[in-house]
PDB file of N, CA and C in Angstrom:
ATOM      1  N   UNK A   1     169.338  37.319  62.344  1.00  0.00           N
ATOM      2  CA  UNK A   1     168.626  38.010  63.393  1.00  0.00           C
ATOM      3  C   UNK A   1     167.585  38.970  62.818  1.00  0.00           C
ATOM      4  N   UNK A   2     167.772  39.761  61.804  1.00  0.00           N
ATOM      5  CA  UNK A   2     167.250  40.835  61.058  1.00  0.00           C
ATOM      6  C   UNK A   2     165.663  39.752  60.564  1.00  0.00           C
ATOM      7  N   UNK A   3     165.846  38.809  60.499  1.00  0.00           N
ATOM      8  CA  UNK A   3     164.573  38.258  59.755  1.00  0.00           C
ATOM      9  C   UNK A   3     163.762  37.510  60.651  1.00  0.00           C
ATOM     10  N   UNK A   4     164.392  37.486  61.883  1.00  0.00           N
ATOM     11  CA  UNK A   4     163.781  36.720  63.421  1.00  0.00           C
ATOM     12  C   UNK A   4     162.650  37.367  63.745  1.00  0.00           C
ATOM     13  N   UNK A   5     161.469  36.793  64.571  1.00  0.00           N
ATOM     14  CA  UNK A   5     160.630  38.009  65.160  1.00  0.00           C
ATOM     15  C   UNK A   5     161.196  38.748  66.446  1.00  0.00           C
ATOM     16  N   UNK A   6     162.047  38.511  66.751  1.00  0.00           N
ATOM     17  CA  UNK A   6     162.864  39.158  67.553  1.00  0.00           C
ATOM     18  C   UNK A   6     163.822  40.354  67.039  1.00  0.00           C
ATOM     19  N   UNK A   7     163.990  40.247  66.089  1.00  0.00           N
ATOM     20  CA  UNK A   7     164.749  41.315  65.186  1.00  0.00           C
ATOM     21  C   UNK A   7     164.034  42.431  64.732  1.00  0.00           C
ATOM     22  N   UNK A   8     162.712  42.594  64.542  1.00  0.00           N
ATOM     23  CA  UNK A   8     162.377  43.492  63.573  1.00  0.00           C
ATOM     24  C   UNK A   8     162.245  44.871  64.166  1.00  0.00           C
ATOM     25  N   UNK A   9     162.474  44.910  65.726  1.00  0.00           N
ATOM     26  CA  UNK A   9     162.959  46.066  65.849  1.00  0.00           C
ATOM     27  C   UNK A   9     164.588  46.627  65.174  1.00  0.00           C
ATOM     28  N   UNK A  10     165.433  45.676  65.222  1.00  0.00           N
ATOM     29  CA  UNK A  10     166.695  45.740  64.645  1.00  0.00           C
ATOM     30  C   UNK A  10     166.862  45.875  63.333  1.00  0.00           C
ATOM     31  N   UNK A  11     165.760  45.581  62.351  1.00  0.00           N
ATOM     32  CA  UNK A  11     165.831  46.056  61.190  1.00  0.00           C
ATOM     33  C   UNK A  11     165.233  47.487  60.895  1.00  0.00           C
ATOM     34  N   UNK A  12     164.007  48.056  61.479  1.00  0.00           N
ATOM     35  CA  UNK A  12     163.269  48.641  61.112  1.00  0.00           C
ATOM     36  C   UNK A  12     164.406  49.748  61.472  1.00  0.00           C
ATOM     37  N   UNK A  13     165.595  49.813  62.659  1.00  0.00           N
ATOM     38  CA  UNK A  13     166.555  50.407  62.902  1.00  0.00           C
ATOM     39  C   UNK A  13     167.773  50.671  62.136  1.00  0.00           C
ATOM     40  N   UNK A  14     168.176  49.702  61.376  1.00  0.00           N
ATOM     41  CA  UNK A  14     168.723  49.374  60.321  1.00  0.00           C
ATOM     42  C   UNK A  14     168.294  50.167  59.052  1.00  0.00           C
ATOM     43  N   UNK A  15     166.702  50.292  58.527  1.00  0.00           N
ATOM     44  CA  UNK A  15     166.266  50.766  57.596  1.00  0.00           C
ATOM     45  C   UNK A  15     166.607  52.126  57.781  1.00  0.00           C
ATOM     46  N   UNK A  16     165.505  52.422  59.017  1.00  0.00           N
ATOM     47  CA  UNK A  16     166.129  54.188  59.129  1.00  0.00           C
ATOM     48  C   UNK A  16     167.677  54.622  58.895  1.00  0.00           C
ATOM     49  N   UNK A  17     167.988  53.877  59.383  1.00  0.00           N
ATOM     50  CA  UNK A  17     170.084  54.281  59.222  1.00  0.00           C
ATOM     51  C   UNK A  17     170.315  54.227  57.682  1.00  0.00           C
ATOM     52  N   UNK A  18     169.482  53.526  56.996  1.00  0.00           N
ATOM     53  CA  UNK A  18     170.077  53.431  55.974  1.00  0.00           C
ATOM     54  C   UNK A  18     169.779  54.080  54.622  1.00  0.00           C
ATOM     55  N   UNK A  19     168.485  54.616  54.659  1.00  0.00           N
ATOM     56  CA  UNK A  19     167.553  55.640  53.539  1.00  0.00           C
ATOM     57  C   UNK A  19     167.802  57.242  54.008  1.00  0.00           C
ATOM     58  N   UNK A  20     167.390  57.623  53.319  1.00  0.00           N
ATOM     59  CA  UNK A  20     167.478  59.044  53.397  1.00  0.00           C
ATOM     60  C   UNK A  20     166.001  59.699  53.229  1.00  0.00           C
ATOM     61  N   UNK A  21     165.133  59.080  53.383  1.00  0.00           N
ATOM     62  CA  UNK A  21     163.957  59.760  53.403  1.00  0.00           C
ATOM     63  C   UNK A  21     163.366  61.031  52.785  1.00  0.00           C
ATOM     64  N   UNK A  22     164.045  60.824  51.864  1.00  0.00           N
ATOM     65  CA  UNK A  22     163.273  62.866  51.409  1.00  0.00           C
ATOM     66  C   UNK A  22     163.914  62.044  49.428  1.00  0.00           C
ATOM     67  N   UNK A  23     162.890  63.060  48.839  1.00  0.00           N
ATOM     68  CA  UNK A  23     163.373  63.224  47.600  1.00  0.00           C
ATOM     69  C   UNK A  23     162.951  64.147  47.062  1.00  0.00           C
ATOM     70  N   UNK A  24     163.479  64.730  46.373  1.00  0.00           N
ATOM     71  CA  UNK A  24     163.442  66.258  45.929  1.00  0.00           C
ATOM     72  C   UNK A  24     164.940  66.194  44.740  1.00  0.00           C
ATOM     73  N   UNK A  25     164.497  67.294  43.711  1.00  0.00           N
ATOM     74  CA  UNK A  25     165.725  67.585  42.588  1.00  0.00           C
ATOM     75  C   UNK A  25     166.609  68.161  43.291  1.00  0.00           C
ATOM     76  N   UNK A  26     167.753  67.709  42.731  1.00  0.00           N
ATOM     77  CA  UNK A  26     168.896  68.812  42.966  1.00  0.00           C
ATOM     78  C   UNK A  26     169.472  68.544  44.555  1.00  0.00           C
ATOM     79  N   UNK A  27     168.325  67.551  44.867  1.00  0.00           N
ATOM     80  CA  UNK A  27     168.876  67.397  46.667  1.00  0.00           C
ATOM     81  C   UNK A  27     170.332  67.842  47.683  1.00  0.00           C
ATOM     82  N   UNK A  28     171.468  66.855  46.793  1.00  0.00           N
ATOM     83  CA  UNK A  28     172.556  67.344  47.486  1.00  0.00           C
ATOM     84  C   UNK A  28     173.453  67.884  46.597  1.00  0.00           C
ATOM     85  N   UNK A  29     173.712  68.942  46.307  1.00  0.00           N
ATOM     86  CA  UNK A  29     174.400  69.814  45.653  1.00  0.00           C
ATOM     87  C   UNK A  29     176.111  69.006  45.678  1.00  0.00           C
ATOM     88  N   UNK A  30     176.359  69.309  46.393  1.00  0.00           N
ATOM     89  CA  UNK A  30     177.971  68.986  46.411  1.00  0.00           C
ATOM     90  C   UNK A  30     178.364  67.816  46.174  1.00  0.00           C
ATOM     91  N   UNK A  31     176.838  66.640  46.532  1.00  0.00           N
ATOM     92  CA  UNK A  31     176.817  65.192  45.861  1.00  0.00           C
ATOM     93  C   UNK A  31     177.186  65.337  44.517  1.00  0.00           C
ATOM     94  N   UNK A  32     176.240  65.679  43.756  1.00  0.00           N
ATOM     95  CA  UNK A  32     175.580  65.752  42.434  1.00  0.00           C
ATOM     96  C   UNK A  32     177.058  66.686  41.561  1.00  0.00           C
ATOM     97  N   UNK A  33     177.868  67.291  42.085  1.00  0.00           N
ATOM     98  CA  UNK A  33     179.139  68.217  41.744  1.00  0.00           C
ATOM     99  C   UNK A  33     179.872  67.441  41.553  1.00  0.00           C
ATOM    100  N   UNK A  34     180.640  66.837  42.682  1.00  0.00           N
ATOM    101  CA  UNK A  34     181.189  65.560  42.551  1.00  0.00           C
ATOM    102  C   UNK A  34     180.914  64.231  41.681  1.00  0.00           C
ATOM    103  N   UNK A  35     179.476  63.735  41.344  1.00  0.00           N
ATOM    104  CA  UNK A  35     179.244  63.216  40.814  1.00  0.00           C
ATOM    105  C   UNK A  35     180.070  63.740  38.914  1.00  0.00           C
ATOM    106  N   UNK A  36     178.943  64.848  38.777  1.00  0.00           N
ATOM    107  CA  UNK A  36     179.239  64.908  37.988  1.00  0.00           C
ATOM    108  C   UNK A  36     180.682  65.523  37.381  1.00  0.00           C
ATOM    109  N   UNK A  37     181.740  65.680  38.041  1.00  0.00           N
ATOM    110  CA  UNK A  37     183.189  66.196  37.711  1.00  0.00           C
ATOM    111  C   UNK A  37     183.729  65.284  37.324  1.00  0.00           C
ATOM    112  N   UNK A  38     183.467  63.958  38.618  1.00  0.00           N
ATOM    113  CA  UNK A  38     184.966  62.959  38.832  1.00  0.00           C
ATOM    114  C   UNK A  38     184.141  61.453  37.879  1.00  0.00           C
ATOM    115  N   UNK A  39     183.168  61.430  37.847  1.00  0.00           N
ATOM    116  CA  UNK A  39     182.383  59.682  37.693  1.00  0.00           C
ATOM    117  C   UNK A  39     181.548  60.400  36.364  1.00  0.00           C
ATOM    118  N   UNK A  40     180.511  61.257  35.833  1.00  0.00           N
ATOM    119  CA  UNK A  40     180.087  61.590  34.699  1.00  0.00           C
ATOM    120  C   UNK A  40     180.927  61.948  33.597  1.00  0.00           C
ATOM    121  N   UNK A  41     181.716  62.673  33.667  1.00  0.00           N
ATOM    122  CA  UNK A  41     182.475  63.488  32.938  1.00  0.00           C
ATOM    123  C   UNK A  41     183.560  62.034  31.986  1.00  0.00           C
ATOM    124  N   UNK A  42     183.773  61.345  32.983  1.00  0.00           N
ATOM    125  CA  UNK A  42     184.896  60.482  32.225  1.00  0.00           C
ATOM    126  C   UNK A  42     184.069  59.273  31.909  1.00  0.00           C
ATOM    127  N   UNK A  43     182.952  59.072  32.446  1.00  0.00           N
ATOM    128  CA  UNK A  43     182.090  58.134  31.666  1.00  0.00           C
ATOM    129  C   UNK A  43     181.416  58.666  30.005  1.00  0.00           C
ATOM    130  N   UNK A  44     181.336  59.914  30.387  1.00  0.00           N
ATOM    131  CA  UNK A  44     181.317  60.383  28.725  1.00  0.00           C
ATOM    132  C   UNK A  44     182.376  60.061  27.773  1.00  0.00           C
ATOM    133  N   UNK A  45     183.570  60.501  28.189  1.00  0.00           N
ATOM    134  CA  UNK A  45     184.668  60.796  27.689  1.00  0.00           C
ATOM    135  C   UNK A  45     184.832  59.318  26.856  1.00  0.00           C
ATOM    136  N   UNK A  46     184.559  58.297  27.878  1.00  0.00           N
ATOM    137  CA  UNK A  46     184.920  56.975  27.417  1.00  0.00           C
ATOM    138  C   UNK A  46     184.279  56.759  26.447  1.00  0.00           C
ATOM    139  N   UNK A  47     182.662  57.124  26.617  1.00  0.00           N
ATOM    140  CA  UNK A  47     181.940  56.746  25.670  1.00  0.00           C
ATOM    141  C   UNK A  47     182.186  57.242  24.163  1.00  0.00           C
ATOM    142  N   UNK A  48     182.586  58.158  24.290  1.00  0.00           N
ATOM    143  CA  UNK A  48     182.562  58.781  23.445  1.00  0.00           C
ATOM    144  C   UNK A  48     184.387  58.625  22.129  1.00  0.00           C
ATOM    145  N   UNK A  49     185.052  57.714  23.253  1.00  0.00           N
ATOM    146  CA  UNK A  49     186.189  57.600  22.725  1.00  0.00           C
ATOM    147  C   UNK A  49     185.802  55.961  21.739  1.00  0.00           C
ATOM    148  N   UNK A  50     184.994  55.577  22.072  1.00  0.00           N
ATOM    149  CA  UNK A  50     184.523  54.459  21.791  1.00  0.00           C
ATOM    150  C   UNK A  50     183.128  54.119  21.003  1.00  0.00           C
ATOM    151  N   UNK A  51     182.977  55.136  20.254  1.00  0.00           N
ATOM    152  CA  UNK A  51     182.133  56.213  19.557  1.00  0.00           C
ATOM    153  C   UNK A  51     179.995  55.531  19.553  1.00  0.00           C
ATOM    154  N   UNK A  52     180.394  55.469  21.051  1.00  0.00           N
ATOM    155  CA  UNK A  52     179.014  55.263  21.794  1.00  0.00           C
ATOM    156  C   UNK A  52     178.453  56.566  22.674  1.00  0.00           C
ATOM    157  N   UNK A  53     177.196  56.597  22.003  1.00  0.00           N
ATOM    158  CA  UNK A  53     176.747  57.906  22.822  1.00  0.00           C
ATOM    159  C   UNK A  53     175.533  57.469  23.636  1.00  0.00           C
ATOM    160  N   UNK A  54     175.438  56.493  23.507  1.00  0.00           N
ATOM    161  CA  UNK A  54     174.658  55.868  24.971  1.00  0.00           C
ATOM    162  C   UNK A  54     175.203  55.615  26.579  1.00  0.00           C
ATOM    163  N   UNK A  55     174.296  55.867  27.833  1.00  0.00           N
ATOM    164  CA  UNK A  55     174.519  56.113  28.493  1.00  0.00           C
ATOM    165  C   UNK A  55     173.612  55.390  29.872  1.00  0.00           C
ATOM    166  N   UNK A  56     173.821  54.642  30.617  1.00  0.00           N
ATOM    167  CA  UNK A  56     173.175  53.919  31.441  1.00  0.00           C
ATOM    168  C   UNK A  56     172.690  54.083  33.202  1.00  0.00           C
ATOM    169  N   UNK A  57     172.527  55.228  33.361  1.00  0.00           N
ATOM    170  CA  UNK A  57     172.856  55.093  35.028  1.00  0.00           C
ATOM    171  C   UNK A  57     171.387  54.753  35.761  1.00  0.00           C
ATOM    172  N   UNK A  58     171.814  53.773  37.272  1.00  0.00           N
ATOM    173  CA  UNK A  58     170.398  53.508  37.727  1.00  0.00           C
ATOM    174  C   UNK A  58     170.597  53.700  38.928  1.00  0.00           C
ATOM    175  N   UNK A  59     169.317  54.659  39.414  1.00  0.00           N
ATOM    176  CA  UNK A  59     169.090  54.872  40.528  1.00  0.00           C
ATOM    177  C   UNK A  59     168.436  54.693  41.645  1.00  0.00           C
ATOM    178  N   UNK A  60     168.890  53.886  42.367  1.00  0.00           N
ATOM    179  CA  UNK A  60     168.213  52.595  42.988  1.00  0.00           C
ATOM    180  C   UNK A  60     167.593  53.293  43.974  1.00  0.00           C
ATOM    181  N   UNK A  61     166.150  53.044  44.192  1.00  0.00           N
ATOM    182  CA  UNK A  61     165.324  53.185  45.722  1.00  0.00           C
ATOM    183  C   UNK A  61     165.251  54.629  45.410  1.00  0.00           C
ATOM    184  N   UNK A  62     165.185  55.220  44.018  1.00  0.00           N
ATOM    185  CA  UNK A  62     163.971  56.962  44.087  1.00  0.00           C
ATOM    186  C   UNK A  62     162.745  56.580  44.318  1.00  0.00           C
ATOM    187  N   UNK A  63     162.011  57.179  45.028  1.00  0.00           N
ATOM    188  CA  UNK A  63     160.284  56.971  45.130  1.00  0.00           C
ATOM    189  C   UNK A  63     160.338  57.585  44.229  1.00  0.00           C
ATOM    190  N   UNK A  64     159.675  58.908  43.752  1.00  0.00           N
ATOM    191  CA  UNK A  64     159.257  59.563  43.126  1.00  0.00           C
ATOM    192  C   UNK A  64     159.759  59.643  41.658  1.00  0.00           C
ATOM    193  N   UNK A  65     161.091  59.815  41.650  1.00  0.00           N
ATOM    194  CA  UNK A  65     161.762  59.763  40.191  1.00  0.00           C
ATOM    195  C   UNK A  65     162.332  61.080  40.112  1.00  0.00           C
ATOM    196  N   UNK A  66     162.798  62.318  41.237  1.00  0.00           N
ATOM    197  CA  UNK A  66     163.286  63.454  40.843  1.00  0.00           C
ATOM    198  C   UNK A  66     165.172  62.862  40.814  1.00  0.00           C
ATOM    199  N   UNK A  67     165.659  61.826  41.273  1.00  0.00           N
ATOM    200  CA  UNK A  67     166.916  61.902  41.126  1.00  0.00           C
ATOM    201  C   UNK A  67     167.010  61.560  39.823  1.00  0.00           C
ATOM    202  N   UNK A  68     166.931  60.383  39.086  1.00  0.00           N
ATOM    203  CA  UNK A  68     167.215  60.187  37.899  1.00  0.00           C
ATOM    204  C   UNK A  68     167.529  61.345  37.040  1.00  0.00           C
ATOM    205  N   UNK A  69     166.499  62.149  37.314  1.00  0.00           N
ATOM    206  CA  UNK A  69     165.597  63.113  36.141  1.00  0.00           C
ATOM    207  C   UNK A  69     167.309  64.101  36.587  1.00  0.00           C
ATOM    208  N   UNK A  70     167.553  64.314  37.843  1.00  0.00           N
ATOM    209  CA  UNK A  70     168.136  65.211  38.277  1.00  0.00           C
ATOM    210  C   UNK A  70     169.593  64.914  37.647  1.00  0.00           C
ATOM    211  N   UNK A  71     170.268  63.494  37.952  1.00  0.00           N
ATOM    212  CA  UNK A  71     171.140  63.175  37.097  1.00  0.00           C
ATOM    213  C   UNK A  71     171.400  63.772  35.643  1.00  0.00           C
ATOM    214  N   UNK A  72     170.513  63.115  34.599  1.00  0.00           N
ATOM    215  CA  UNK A  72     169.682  63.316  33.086  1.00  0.00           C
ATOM    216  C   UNK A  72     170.273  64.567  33.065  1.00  0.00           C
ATOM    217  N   UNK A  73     169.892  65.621  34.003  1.00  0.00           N
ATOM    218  CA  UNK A  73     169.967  66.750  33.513  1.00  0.00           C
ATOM    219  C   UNK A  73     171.534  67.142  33.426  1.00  0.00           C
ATOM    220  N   UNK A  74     171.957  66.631  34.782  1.00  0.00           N
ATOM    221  CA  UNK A  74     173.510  67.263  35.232  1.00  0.00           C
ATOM    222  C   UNK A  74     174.184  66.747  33.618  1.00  0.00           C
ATOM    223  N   UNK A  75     173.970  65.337  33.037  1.00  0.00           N
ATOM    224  CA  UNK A  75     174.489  65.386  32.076  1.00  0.00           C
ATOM    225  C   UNK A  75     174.242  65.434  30.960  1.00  0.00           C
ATOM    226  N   UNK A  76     173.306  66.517  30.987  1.00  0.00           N
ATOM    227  CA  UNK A  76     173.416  67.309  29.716  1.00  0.00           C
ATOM    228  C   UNK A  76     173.771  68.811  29.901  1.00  0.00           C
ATOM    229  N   UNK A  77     174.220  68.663  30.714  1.00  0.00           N
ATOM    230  CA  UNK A  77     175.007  70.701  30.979  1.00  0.00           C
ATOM    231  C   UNK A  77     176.142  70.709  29.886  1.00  0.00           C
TER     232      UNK A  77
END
């Protein structure tokens, strides 16, 4: 239906529901906390037990590029 010409009100509805429209550093605080406590922290740990200090994360659908960067940073605190 989503790809019908009858649909594309139903997608374009779909899209909005589904982006977040804004990008900016540091955006959601309590995201980015969580992130980095429970999912960064022990992805280091691993790496590091496994004596790799490389590190991979991708952040799908930034326009601009402040999340990545924003990530990058959280893990290097």
């Amino acid at each position: 239906m989503l790809i019908s010409k009858e649909g594309k009100t139903e997608l374009a509805i779909l899209v909005e529901n589904l982006t977040v429209n804004e990008t900016s550093f540091f955006r959601n605080k309590a995201q980015l906390e969580l992130f980095h406590k429970h999912v960064l922290d022990e992805l280091i740990r691993r790496r590091q037990a496994q004596r790799d200090y490389s590190l991979r994360i991708w952040s799908a659908g930034c326009s601009t590029g402040q999340e990545p960067y924003t990530l990058g940073y959280a893990g290097g605190r």
